[in-house]
C-alpha atoms as a PDB file:
ATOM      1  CA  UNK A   1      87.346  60.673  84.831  1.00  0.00           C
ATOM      2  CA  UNK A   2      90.060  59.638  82.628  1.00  0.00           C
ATOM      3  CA  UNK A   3      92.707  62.269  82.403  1.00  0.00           C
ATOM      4  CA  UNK A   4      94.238  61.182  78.919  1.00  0.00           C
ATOM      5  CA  UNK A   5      90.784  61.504  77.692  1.00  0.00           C
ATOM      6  CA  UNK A   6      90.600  65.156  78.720  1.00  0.00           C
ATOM      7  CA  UNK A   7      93.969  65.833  77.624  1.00  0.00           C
ATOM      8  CA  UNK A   8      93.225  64.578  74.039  1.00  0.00           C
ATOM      9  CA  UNK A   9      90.287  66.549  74.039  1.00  0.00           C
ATOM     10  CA  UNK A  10      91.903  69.627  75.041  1.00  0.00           C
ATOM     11  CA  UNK A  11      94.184  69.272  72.504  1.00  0.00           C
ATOM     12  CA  UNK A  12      91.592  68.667  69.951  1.00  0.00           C
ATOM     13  CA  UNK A  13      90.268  72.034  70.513  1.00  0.00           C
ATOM     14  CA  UNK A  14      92.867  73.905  70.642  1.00  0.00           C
ATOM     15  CA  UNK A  15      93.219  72.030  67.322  1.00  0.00           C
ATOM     16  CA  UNK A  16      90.322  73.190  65.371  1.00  0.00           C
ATOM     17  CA  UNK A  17      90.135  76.631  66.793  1.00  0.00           C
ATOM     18  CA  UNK A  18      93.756  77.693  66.329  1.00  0.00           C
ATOM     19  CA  UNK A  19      92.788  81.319  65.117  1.00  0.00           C
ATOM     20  CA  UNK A  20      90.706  82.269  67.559  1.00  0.00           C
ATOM     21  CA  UNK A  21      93.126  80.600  70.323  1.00  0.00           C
ATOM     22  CA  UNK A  22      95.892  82.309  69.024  1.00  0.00           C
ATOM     23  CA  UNK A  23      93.828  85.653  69.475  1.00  0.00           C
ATOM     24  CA  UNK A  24      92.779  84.715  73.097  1.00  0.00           C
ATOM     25  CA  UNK A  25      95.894  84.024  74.190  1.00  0.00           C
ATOM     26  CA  UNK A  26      97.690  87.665  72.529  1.00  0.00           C
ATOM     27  CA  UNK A  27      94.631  89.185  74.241  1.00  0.00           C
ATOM     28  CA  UNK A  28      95.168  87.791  77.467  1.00  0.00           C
ATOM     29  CA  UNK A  29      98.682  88.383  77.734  1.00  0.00           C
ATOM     30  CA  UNK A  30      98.164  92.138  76.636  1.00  0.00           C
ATOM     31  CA  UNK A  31      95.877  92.791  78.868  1.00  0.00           C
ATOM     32  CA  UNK A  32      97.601  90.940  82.022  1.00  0.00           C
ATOM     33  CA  UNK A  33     100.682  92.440  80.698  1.00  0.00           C
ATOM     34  CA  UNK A  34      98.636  96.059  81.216  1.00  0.00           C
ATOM     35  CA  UNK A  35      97.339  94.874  84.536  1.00  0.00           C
ATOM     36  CA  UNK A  36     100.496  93.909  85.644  1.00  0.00           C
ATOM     37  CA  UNK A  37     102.947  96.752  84.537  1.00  0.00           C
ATOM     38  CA  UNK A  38      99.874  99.337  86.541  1.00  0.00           C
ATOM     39  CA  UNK A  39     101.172  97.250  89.732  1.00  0.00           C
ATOM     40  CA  UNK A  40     104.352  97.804  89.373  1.00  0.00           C
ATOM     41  CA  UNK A  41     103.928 101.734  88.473  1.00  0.00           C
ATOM     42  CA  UNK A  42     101.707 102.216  91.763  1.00  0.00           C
ATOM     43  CA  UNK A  43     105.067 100.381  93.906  1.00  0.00           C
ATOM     44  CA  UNK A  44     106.682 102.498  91.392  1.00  0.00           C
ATOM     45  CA  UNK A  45     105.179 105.594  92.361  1.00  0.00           C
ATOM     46  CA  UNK A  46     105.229 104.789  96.802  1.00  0.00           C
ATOM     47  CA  UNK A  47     108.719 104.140  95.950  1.00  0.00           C
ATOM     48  CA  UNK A  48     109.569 107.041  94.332  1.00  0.00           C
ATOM     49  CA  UNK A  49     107.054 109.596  96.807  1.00  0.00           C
ATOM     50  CA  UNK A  50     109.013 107.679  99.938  1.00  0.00           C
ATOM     51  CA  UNK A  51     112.112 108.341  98.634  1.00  0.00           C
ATOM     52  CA  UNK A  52     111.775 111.831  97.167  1.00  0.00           C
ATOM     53  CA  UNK A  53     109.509 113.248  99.973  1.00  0.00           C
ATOM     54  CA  UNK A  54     112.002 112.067 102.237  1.00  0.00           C
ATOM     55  CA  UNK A  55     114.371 114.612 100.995  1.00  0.00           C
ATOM     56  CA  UNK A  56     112.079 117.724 100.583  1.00  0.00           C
ATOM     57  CA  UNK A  57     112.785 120.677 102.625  1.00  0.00           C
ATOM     58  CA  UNK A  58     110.391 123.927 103.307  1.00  0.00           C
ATOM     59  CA  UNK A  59     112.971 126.836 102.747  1.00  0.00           C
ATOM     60  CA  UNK A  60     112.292 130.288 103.918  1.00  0.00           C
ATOM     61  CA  UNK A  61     113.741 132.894 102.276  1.00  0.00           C
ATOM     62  CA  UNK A  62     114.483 136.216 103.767  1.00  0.00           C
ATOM     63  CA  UNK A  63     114.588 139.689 102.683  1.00  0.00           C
ATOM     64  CA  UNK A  64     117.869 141.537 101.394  1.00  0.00           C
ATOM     65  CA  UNK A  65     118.622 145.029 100.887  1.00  0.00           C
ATOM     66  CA  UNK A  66     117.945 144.522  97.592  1.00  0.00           C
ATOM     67  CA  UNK A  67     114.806 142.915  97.664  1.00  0.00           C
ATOM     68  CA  UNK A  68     114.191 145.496 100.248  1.00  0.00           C
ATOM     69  CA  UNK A  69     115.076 148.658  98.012  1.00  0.00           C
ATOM     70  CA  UNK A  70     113.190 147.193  94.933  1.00  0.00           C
ATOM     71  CA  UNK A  71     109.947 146.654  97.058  1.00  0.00           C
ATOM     72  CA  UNK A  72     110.199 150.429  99.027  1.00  0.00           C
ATOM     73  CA  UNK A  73     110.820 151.619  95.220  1.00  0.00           C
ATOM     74  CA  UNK A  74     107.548 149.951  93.866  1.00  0.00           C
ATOM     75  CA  UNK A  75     105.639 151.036  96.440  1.00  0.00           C
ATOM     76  CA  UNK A  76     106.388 154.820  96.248  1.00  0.00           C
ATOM     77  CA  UNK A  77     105.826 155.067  92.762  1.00  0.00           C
ATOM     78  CA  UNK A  78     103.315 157.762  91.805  1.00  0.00           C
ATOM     79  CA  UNK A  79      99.985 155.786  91.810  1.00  0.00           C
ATOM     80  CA  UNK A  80      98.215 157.974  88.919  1.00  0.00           C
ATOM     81  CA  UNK A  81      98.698 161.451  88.025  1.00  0.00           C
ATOM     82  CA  UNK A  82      96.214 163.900  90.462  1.00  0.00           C
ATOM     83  CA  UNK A  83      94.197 166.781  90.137  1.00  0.00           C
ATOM     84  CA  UNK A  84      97.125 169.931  88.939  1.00  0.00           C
ATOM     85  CA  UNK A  85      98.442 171.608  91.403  1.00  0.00           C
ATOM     86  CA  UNK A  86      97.954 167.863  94.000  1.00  0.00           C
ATOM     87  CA  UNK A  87     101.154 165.397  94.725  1.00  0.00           C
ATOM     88  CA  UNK A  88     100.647 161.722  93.813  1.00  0.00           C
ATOM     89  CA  UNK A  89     100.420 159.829  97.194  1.00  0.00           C
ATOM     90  CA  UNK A  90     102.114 156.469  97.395  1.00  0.00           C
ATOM     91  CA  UNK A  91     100.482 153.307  97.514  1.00  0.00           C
ATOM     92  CA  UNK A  92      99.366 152.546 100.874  1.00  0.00           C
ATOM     93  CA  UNK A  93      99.717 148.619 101.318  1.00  0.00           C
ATOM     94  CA  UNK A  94     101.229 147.508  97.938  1.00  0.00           C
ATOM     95  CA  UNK A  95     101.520 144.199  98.564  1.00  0.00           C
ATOM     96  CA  UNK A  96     105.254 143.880  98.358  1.00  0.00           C
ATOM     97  CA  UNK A  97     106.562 141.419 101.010  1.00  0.00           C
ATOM     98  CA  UNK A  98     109.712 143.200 101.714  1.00  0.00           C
ATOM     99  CA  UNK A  99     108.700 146.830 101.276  1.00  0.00           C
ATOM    100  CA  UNK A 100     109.192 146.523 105.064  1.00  0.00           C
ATOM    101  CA  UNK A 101     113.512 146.321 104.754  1.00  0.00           C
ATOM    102  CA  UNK A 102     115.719 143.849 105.072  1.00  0.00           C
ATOM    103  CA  UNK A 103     114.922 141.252 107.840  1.00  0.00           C
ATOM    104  CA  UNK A 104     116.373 142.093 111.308  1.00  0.00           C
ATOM    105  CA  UNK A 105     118.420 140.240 113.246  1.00  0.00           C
ATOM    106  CA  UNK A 106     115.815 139.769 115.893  1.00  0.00           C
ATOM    107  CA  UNK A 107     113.480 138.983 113.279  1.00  0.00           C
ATOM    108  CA  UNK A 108     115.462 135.652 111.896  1.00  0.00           C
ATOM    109  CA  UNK A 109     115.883 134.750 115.629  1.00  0.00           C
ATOM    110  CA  UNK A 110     112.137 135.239 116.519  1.00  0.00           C
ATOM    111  CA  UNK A 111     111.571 133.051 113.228  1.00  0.00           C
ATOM    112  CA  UNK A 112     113.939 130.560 114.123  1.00  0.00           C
ATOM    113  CA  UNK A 113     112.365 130.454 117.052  1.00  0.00           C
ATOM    114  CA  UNK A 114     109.328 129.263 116.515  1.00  0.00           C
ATOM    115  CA  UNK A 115     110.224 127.365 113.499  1.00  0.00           C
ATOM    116  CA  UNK A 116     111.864 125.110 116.505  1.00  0.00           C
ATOM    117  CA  UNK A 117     109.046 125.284 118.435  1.00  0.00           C
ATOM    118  CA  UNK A 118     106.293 123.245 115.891  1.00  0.00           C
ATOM    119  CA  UNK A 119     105.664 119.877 116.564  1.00  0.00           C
ATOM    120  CA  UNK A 120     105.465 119.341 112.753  1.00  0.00           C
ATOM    121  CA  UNK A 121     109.099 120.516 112.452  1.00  0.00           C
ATOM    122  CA  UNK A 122     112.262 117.644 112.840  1.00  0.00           C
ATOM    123  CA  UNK A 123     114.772 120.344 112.189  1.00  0.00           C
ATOM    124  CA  UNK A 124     115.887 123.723 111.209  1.00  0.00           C
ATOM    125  CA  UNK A 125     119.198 124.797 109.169  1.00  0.00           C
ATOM    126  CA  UNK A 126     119.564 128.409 108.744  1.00  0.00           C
ATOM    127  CA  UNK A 127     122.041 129.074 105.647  1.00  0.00           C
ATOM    128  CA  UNK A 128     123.511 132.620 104.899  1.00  0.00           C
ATOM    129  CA  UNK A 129     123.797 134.372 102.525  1.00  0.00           C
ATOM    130  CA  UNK A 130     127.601 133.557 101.676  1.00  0.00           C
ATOM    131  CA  UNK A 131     126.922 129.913 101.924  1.00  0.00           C
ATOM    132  CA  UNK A 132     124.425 130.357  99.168  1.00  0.00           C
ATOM    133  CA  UNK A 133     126.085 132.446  97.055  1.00  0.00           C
ATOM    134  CA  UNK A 134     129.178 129.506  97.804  1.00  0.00           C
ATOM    135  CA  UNK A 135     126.461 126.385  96.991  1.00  0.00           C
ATOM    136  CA  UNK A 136     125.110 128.083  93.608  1.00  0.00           C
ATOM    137  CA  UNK A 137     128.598 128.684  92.351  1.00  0.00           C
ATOM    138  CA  UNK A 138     129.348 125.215  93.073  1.00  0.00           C
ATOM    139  CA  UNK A 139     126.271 124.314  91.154  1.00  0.00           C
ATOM    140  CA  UNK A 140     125.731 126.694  88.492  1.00  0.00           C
ATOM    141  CA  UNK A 141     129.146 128.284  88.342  1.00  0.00           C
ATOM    142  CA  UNK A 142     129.463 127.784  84.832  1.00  0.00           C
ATOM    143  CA  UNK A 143     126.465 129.263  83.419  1.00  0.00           C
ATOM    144  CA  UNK A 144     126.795 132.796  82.130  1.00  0.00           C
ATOM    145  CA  UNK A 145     124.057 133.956  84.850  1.00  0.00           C
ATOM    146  CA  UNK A 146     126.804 132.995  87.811  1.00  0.00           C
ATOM    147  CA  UNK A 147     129.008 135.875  86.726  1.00  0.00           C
ATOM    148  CA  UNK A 148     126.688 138.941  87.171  1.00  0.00           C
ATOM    149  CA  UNK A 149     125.500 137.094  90.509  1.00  0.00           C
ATOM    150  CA  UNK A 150     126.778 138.193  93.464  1.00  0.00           C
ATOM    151  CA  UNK A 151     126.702 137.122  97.158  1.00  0.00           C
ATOM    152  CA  UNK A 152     124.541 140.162  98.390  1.00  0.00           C
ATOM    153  CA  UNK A 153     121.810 139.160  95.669  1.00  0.00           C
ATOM    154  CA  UNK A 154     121.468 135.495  97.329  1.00  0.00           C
ATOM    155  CA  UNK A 155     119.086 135.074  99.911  1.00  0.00           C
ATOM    156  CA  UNK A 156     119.342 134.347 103.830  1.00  0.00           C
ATOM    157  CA  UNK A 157     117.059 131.214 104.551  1.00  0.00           C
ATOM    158  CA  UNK A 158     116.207 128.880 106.792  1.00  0.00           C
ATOM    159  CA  UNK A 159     115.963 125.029 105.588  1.00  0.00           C
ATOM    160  CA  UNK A 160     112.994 123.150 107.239  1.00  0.00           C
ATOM    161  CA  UNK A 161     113.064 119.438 107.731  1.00  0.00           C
ATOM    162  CA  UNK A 162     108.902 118.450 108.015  1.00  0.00           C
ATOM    163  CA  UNK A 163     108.035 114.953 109.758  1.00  0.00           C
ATOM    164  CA  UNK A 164     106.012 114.726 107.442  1.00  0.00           C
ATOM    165  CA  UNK A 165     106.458 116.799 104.001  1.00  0.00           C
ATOM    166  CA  UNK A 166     102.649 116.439 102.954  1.00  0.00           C
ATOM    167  CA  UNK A 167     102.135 118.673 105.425  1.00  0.00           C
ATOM    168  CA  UNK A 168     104.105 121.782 104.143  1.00  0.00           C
ATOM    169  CA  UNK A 169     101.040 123.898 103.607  1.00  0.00           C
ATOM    170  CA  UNK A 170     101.453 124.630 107.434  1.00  0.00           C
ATOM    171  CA  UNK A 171     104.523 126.532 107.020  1.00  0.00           C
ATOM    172  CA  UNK A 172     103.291 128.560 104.185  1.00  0.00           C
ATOM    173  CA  UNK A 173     100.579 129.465 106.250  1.00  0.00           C
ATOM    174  CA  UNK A 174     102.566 130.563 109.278  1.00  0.00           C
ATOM    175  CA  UNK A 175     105.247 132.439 107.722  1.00  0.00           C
ATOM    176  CA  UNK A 176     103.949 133.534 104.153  1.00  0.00           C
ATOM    177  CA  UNK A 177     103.522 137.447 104.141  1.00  0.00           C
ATOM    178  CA  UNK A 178     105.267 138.048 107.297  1.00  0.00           C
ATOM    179  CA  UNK A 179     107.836 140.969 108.209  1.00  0.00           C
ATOM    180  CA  UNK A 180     111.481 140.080 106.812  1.00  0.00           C
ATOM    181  CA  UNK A 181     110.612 136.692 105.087  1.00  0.00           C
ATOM    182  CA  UNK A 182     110.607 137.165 101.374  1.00  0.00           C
ATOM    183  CA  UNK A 183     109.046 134.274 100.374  1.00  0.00           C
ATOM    184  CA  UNK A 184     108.484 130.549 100.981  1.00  0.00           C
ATOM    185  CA  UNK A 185     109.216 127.808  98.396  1.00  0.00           C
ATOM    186  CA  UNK A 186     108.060 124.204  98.959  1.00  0.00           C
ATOM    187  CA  UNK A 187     109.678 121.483  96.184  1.00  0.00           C
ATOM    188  CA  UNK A 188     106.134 119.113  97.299  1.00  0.00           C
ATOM    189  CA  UNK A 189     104.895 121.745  94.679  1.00  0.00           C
ATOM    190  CA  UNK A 190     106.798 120.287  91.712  1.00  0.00           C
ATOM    191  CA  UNK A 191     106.663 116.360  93.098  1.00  0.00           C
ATOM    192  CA  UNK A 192     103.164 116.550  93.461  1.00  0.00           C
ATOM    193  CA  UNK A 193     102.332 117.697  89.849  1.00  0.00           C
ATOM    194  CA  UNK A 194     105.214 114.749  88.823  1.00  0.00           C
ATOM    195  CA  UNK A 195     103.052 112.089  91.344  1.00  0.00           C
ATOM    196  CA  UNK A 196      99.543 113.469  89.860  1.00  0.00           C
ATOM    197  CA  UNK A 197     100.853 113.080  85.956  1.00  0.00           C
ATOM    198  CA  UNK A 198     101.898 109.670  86.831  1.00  0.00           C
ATOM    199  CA  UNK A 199      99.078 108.476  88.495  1.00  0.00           C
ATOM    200  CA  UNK A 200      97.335 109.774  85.589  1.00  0.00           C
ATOM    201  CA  UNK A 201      98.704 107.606  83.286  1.00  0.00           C
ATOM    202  CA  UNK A 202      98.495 104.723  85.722  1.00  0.00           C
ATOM    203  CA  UNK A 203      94.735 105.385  85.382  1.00  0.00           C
ATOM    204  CA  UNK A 204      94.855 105.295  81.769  1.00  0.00           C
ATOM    205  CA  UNK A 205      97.069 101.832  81.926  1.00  0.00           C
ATOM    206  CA  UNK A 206      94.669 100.690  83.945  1.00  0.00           C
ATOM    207  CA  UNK A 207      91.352 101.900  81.294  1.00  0.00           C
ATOM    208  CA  UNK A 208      93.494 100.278  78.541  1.00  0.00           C
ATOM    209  CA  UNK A 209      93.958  96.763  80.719  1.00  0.00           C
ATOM    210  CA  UNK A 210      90.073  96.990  81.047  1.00  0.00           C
ATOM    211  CA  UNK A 211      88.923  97.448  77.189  1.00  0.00           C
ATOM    212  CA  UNK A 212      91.649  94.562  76.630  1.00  0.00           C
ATOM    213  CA  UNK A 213      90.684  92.245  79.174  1.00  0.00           C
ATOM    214  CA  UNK A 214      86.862  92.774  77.659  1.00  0.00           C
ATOM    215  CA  UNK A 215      88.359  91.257  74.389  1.00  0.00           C
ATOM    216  CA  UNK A 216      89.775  88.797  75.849  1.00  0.00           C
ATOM    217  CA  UNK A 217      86.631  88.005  77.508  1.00  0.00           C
ATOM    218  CA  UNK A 218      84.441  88.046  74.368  1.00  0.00           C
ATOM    219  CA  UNK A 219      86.985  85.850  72.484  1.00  0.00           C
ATOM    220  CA  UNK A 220      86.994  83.821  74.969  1.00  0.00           C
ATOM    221  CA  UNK A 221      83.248  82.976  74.864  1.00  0.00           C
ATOM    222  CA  UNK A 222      83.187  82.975  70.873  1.00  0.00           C
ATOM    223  CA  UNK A 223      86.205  80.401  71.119  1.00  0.00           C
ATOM    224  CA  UNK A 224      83.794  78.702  73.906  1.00  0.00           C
ATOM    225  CA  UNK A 225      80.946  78.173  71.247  1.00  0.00           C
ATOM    226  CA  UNK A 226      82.427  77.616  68.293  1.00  0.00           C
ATOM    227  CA  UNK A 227      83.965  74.796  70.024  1.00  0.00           C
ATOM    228  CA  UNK A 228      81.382  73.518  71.727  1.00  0.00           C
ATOM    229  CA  UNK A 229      79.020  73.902  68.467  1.00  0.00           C
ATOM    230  CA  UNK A 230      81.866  72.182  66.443  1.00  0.00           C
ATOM    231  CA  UNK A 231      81.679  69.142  69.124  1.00  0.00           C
ATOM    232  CA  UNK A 232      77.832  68.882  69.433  1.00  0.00           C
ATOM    233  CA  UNK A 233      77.752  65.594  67.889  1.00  0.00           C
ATOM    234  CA  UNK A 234      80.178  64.090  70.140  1.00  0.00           C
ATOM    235  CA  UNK A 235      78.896  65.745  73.591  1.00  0.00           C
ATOM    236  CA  UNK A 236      75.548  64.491  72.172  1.00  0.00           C
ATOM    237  CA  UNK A 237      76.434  61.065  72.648  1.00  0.00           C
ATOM    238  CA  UNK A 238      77.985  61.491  75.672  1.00  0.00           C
ATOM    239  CA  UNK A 239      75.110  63.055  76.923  1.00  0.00           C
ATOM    240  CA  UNK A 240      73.279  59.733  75.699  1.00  0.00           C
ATOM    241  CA  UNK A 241      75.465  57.577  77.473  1.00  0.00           C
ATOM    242  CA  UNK A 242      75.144  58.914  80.704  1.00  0.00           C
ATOM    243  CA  UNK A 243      78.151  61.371  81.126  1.00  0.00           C
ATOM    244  CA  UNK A 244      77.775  63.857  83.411  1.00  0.00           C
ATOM    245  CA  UNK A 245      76.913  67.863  82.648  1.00  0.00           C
ATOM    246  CA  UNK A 246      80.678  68.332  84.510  1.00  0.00           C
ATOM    247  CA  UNK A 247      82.312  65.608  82.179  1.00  0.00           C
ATOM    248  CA  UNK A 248      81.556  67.253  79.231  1.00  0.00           C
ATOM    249  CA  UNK A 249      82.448  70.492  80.323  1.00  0.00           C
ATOM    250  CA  UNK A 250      85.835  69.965  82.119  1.00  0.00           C
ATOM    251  CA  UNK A 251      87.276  70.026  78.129  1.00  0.00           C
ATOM    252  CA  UNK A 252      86.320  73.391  77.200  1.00  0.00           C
ATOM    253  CA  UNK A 253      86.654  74.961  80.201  1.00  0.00           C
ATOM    254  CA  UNK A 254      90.637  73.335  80.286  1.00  0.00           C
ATOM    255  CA  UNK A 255      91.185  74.625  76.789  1.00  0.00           C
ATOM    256  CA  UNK A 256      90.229  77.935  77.821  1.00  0.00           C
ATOM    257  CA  UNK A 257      92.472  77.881  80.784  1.00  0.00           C
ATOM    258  CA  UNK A 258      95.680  76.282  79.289  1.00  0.00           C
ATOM    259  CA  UNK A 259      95.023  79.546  76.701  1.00  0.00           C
ATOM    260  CA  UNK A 260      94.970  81.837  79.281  1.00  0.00           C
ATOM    261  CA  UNK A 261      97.591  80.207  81.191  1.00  0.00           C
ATOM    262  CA  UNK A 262      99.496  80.638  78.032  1.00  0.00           C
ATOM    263  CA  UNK A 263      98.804  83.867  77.968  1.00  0.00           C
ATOM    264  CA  UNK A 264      99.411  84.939  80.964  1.00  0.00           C
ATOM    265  CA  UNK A 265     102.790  83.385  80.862  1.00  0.00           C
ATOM    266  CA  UNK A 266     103.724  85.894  78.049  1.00  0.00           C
ATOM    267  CA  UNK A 267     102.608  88.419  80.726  1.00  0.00           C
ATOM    268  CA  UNK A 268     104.922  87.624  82.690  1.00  0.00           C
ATOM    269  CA  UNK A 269     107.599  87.488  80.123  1.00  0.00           C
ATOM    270  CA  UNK A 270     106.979  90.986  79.022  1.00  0.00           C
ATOM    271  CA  UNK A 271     106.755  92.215  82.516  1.00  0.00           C
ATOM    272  CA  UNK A 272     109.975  90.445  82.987  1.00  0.00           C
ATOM    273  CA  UNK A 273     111.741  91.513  79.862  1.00  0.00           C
ATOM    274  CA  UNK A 274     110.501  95.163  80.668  1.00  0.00           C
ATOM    275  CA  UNK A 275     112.495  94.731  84.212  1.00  0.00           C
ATOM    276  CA  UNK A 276     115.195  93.884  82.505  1.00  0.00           C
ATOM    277  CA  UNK A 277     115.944  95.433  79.270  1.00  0.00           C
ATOM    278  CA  UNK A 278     114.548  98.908  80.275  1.00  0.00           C
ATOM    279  CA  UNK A 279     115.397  99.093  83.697  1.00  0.00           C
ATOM    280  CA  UNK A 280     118.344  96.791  84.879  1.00  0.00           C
ATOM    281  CA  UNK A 281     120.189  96.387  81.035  1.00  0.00           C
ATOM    282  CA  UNK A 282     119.912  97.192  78.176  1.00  0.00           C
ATOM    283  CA  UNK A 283     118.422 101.192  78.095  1.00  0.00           C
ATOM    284  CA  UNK A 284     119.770 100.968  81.459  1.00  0.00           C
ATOM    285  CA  UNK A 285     117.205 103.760  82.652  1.00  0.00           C
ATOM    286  CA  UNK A 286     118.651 102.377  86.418  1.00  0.00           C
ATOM    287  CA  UNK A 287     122.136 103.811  85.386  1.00  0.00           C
ATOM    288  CA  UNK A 288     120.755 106.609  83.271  1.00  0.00           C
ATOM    289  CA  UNK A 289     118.456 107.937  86.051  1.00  0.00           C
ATOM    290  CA  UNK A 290     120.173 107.800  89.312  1.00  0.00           C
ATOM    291  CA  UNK A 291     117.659 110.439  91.131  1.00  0.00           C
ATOM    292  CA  UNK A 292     114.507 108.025  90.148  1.00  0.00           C
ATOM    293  CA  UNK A 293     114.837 105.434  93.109  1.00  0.00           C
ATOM    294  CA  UNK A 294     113.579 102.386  90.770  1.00  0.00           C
ATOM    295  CA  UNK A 295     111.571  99.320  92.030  1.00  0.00           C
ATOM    296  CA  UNK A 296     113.780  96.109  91.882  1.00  0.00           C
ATOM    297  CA  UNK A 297     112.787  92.082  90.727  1.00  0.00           C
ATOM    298  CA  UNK A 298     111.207  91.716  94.261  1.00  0.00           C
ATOM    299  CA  UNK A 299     108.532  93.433  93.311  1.00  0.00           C
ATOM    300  CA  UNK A 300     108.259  92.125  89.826  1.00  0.00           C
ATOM    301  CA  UNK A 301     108.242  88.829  91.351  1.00  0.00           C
ATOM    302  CA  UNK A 302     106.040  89.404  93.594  1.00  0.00           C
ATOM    303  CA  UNK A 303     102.939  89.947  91.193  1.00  0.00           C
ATOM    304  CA  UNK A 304     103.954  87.401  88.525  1.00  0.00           C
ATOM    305  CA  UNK A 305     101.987  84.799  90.748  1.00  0.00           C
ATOM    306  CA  UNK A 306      98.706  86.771  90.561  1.00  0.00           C
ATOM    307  CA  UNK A 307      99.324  87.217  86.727  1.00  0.00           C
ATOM    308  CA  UNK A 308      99.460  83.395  86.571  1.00  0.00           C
ATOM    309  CA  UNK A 309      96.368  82.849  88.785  1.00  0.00           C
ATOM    310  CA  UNK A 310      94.144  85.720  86.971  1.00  0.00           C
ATOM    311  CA  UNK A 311      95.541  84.003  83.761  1.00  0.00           C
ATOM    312  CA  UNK A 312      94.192  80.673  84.939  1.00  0.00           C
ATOM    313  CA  UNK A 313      91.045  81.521  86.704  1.00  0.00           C
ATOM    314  CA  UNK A 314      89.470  84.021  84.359  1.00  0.00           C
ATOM    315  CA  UNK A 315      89.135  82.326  81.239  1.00  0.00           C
ATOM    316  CA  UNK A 316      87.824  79.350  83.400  1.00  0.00           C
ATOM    317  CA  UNK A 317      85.529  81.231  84.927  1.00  0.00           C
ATOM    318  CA  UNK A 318      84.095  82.609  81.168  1.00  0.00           C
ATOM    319  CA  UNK A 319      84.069  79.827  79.991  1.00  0.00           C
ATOM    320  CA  UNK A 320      82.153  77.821  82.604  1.00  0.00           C
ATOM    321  CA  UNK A 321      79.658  81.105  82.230  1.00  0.00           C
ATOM    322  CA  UNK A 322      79.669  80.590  78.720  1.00  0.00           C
ATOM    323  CA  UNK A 323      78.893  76.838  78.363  1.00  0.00           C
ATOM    324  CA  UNK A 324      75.866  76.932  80.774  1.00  0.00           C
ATOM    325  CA  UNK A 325      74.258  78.630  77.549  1.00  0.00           C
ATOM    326  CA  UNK A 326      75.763  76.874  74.810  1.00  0.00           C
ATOM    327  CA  UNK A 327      76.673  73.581  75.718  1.00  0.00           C
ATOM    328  CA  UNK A 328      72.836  72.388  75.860  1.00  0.00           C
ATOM    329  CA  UNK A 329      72.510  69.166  74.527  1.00  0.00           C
END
């Protein structure tokens, strides 16, 4: 097989189906592009749930006199009023987690305790309540809550370390409702909603890649025809002359690839560009948003070559589909 031959001929169709090439290859680089950028947001995402679930602690907070008082003073309120002449009794078991008092001494030890003692724990920092009171001034010391705050209000808690944060259902389990432990906050709470909104709209990348690569597909086999429809004379002949079914295809399915190839190499621009102008320059968002730990070009360069070969390959592979019905001589 002569390769100038199939080179003009390539050329030839791209030629006289400009258009519609022009469409197939904005199609396929859209849709790539889509495919593409969902890759990176799923590294995107592992990177972000390694790094941020690395540094998520299980705190358990502990009752204060305060939160002690306010709890005994909720519970002895007068349920309803009685019968005359009959005293309101309180309300047996309100509910309130520190209607018990303050926690104990010997309660924060027998907590600590076993806190230590769990397998699932890699370590335990108890903070008072000074050092609280001390950390929010440093953080929020300028608001104009932080000056009616004072250090008696702040909590004593213990900060757990989990092997593995996913996990931090356990502790809320072992140590939600029990006496001198006010509570039990878990920040997986708020990263998980984050990770589930994101993988949400990775989903919805992924539906729009789909409906665009569908496109692509269909232009791809209308290109297919009209070309080989506008060529039936000449594949005709060859037919006549002995050429093979494979000889006359190799054309049409090479102008469908170079297209795609084409297209996929704007892919890989945009995915490129994307890297960085919105992430390295440009917006900057790397600079801009130092608690997002962003992916970096390894892993942009990593899925440019499967761009490139789903680029090459699928168009090929439609139109090979598509000229086993139209190219019938």
């Amino acid at each position: 097989m002569r390769a100038q031959f199939v080179m003009s001929e390539i050329g030839v169709g791209l030629r006289r189906n400009l258009t519609m090439t022009f469409a197939v290859i904005i199609s396929v680089a859209l849709s790539l592009a889509l495919f593409g950028g969902s890759l990176l947001m799923r590294d995107q995402v592992s990177a972000m749930k390694g790094y941020w679930y690395d540094k998520v602690n299980v705190t358990v907070y502990l009752c204060t006199k305060n939160d002690a008082a306010l709890d005994s003073a909720a519970g002895n309120a007068p349920a309803a009023a009685g019968a005359p002449g009959t005293a309101a009794a309180p309300a047996a078991g309100n509910g309130k987690p520190c209607s018990k008092g303050a926690a104990t001494p010997e309660q924060k030890q027998g907590i600590e305790r076993e806190l230590k003692k769990m397998d699932l724990v890699q370590n335990v920092m108890y903070e008072s309540s000074d050092e609280a009171y001390k950390h929010y001034k440093e953080r929020f010391g300028h608001t104009a809550l932080a000056s009616v705050v004072t250090a008696d209000q702040m909590p004593d808690s213990f900060r757990v370390k989990l092997k593995n944060p996913e996990k931090y259902e356990v502790i809320t389990s072992a140590f939600a409702g029990r006496d001198g432990v006010q509570s039990v906050a878990d920040q997986s709470m708020e990263l998980d909603n984050l990770f589930a909104l994101l993988g949400t709209l990775n989903w919805a990348a992924l539906g729009i890649m789909m409906i665009m690569l569908i496109v692509a597909l269909l232009l791809i086999v209308n290109t297919v025809r009209v070309s080989a429809f506008s060529r039936r004379r000449e594949t005709g002949i060859m037919r006549l002359v002995g050429a093979s079914g494979f000889y006359i295809q190799v054309p049409f399915i090479m102008e469908a690839a170079v297209a795609g190839l084409i297209g996929a190499g704007f892919a890989c621009g945009m995915l490129g560009a994307g890297q960085y102008f919105v992430i390295d320059h440009g917006i900057a968002l790397r600079e801009k948003l130092q608690l997002i730990n962003f992916i970096g070009w390894d892993a942009v360069l990593a899925k440019l070559p499967l761009v490139l070969v789903i680029g090459l390959l699928m168009p090929s592979l439609a139109a090979f589909v598509a000229l086993r019905k139209y190219l019938r001589v």
